[in-house]
C-alpha atoms as a PDB file:
ATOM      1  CA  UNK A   1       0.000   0.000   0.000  1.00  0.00           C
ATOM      2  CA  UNK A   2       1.401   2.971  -1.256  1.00  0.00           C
ATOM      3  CA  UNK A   3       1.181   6.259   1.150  1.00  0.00           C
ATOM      4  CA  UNK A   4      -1.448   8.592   1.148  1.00  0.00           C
ATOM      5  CA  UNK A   5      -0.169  12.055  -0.443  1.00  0.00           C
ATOM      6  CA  UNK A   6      -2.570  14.125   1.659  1.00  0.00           C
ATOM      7  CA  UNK A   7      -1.082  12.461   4.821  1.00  0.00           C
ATOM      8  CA  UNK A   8       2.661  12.623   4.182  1.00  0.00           C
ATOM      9  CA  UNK A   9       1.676  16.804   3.412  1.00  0.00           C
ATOM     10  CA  UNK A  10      -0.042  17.081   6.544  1.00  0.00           C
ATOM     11  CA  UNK A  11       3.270  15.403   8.643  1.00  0.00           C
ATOM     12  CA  UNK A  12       5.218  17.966   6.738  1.00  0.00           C
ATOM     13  CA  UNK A  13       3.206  20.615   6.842  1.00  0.00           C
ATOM     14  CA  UNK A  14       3.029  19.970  10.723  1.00  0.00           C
ATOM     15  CA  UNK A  15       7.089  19.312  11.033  1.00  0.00           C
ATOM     16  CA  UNK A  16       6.396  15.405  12.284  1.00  0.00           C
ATOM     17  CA  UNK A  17       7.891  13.998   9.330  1.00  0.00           C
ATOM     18  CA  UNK A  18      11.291  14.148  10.588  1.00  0.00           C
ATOM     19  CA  UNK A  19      10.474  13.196  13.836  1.00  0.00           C
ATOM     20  CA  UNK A  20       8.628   9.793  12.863  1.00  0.00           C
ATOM     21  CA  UNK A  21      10.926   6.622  11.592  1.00  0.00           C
ATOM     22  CA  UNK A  22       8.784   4.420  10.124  1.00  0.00           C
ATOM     23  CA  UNK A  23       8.990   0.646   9.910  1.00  0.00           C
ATOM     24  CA  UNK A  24       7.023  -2.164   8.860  1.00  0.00           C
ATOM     25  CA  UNK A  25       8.137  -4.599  11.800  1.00  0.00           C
ATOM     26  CA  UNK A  26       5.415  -3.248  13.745  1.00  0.00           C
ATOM     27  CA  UNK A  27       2.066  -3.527  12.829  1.00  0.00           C
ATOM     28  CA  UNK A  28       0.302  -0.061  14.275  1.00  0.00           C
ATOM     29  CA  UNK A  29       2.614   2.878  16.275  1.00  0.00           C
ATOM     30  CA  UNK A  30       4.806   3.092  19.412  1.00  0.00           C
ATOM     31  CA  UNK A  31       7.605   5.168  21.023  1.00  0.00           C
ATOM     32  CA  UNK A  32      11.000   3.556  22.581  1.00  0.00           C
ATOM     33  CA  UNK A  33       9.257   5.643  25.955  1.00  0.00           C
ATOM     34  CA  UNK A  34      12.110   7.740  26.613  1.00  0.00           C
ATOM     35  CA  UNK A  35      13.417   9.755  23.891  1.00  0.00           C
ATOM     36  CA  UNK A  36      10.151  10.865  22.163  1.00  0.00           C
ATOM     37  CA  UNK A  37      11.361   8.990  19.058  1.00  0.00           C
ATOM     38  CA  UNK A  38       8.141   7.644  17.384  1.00  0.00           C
ATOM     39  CA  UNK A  39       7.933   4.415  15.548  1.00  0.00           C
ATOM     40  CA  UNK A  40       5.351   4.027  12.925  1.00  0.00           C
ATOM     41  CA  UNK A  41       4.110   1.814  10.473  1.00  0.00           C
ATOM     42  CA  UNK A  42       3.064   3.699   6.839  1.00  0.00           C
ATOM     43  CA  UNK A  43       0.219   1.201   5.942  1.00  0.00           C
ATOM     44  CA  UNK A  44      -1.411   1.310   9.436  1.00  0.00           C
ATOM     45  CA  UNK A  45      -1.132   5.351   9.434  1.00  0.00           C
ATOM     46  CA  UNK A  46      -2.100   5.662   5.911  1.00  0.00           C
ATOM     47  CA  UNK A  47      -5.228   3.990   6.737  1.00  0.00           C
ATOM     48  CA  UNK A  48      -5.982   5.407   9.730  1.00  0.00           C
ATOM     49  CA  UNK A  49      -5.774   8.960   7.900  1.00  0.00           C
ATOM     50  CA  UNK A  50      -8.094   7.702   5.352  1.00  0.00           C
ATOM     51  CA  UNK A  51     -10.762   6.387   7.764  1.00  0.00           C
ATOM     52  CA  UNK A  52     -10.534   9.005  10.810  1.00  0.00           C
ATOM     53  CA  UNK A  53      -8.376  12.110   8.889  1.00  0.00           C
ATOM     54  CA  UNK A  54      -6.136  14.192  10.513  1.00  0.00           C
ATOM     55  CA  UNK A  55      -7.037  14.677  13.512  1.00  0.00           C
ATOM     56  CA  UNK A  56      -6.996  10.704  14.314  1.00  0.00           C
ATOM     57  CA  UNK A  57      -3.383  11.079  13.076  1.00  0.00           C
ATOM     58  CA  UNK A  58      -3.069  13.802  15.391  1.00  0.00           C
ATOM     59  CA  UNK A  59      -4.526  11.738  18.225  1.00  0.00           C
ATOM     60  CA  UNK A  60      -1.821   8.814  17.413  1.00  0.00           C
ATOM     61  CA  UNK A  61       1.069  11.042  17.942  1.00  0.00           C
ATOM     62  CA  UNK A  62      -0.237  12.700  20.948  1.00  0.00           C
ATOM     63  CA  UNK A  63      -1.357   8.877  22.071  1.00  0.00           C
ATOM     64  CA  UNK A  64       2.535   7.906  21.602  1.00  0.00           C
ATOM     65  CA  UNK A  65       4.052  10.987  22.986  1.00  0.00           C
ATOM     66  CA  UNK A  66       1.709  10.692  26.327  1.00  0.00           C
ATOM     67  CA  UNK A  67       3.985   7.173  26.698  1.00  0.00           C
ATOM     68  CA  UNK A  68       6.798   9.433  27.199  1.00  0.00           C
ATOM     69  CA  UNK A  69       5.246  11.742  29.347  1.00  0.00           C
ATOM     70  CA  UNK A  70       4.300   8.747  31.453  1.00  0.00           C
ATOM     71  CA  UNK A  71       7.771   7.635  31.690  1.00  0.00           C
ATOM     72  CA  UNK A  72       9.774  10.395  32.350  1.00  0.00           C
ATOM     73  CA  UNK A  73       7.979  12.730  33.717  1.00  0.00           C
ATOM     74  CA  UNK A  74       5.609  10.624  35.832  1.00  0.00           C
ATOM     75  CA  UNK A  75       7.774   7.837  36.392  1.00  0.00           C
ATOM     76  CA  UNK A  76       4.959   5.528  35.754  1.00  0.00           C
ATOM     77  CA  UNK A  77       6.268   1.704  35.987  1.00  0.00           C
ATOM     78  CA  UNK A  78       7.867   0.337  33.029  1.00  0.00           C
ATOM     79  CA  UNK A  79       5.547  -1.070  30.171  1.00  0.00           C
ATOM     80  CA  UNK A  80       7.023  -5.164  30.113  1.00  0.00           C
ATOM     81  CA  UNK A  81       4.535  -7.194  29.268  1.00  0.00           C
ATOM     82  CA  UNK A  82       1.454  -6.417  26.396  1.00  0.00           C
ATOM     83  CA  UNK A  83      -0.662  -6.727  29.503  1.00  0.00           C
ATOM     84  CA  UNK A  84       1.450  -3.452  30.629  1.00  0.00           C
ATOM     85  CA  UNK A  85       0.871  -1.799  27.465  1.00  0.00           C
ATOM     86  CA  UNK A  86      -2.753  -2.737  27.045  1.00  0.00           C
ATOM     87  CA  UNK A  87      -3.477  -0.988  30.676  1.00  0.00           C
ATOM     88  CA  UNK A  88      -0.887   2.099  30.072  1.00  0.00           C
ATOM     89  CA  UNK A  89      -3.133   2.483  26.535  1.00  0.00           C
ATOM     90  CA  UNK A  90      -6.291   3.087  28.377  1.00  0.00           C
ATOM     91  CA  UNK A  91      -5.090   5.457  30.764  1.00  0.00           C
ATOM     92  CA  UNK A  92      -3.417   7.143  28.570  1.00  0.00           C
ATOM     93  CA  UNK A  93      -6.450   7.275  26.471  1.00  0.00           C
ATOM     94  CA  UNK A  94      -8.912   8.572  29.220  1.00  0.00           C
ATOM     95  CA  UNK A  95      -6.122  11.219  29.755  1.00  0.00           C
ATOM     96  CA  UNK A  96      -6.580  12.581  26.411  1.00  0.00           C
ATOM     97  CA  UNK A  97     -10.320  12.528  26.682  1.00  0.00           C
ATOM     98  CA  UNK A  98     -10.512  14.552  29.915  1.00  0.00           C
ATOM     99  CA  UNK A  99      -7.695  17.090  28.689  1.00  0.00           C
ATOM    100  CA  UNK A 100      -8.747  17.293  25.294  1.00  0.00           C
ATOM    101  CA  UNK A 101     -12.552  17.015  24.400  1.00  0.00           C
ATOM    102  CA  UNK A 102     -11.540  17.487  20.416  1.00  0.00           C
ATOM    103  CA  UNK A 103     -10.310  13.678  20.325  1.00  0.00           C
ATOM    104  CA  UNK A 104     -13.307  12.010  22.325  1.00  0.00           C
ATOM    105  CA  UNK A 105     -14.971  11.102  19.128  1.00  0.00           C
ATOM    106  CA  UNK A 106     -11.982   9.477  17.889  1.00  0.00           C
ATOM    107  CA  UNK A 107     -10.419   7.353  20.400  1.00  0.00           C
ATOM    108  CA  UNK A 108     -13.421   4.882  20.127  1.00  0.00           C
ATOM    109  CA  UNK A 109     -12.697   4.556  16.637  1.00  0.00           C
ATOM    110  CA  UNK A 110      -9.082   4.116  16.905  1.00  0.00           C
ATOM    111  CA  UNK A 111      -8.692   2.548  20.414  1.00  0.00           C
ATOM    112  CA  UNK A 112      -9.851  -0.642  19.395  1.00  0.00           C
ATOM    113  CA  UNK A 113      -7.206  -1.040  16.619  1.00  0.00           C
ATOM    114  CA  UNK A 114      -3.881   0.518  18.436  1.00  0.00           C
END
């Protein structure tokens, strides 16, 4: 699947394309947790600009970013098992709600799939 023009402009257009390596060895998004470095893969962002637009790409990289928040500036417990991942992903995701009532809509669109 070849990426979406409309999405690569709005990563430039936004300066995120530099900040974003992407990689097909994962099958949706994630961040190493500590240096903000964002891991994505093209096919599962592609798509989820296509179904949900930009702001559910927005929402993805805030989603990943609030990881690192969580880590360093938190100090919540390390994420080592999916199990760990799965429950960091929901509060992170009711954090997002409460702080910002523009991505409500979206995370039960997108949750599911992350």
């Amino acid at each position: 699947m070849k990426t979406n023009i409309k999405f690569k402009d709005f990563l430039k257009t936004n300066n995120a394309a530099e900040q974003i390596e992407w990689s097909y060895k994962i099958n949706t998004a994630c961040t190493d947790g500590h240096t903000g470095r964002i891991i994505m893969n093209p096919e599962f962002m592609t798509d989820i600009y296509e179904r949900v637009g930009e702001l559910g790409v927005q929402f993805i990289v805030l989603h990943e970013l609030m990881h690192n928040y969580y880590t360093n500036v938190k100090h919540a417990a390390p994420i080592r098992t999916p199990g760990d991942n799965v429950l960091s992903d929901k509060k992170i995701n009711k954090d997002i709600a409460f702080r910002w009532n523009e991505f409500k809509d979206i995370i039960p669109q997108i949750g599911a799939i992350l």
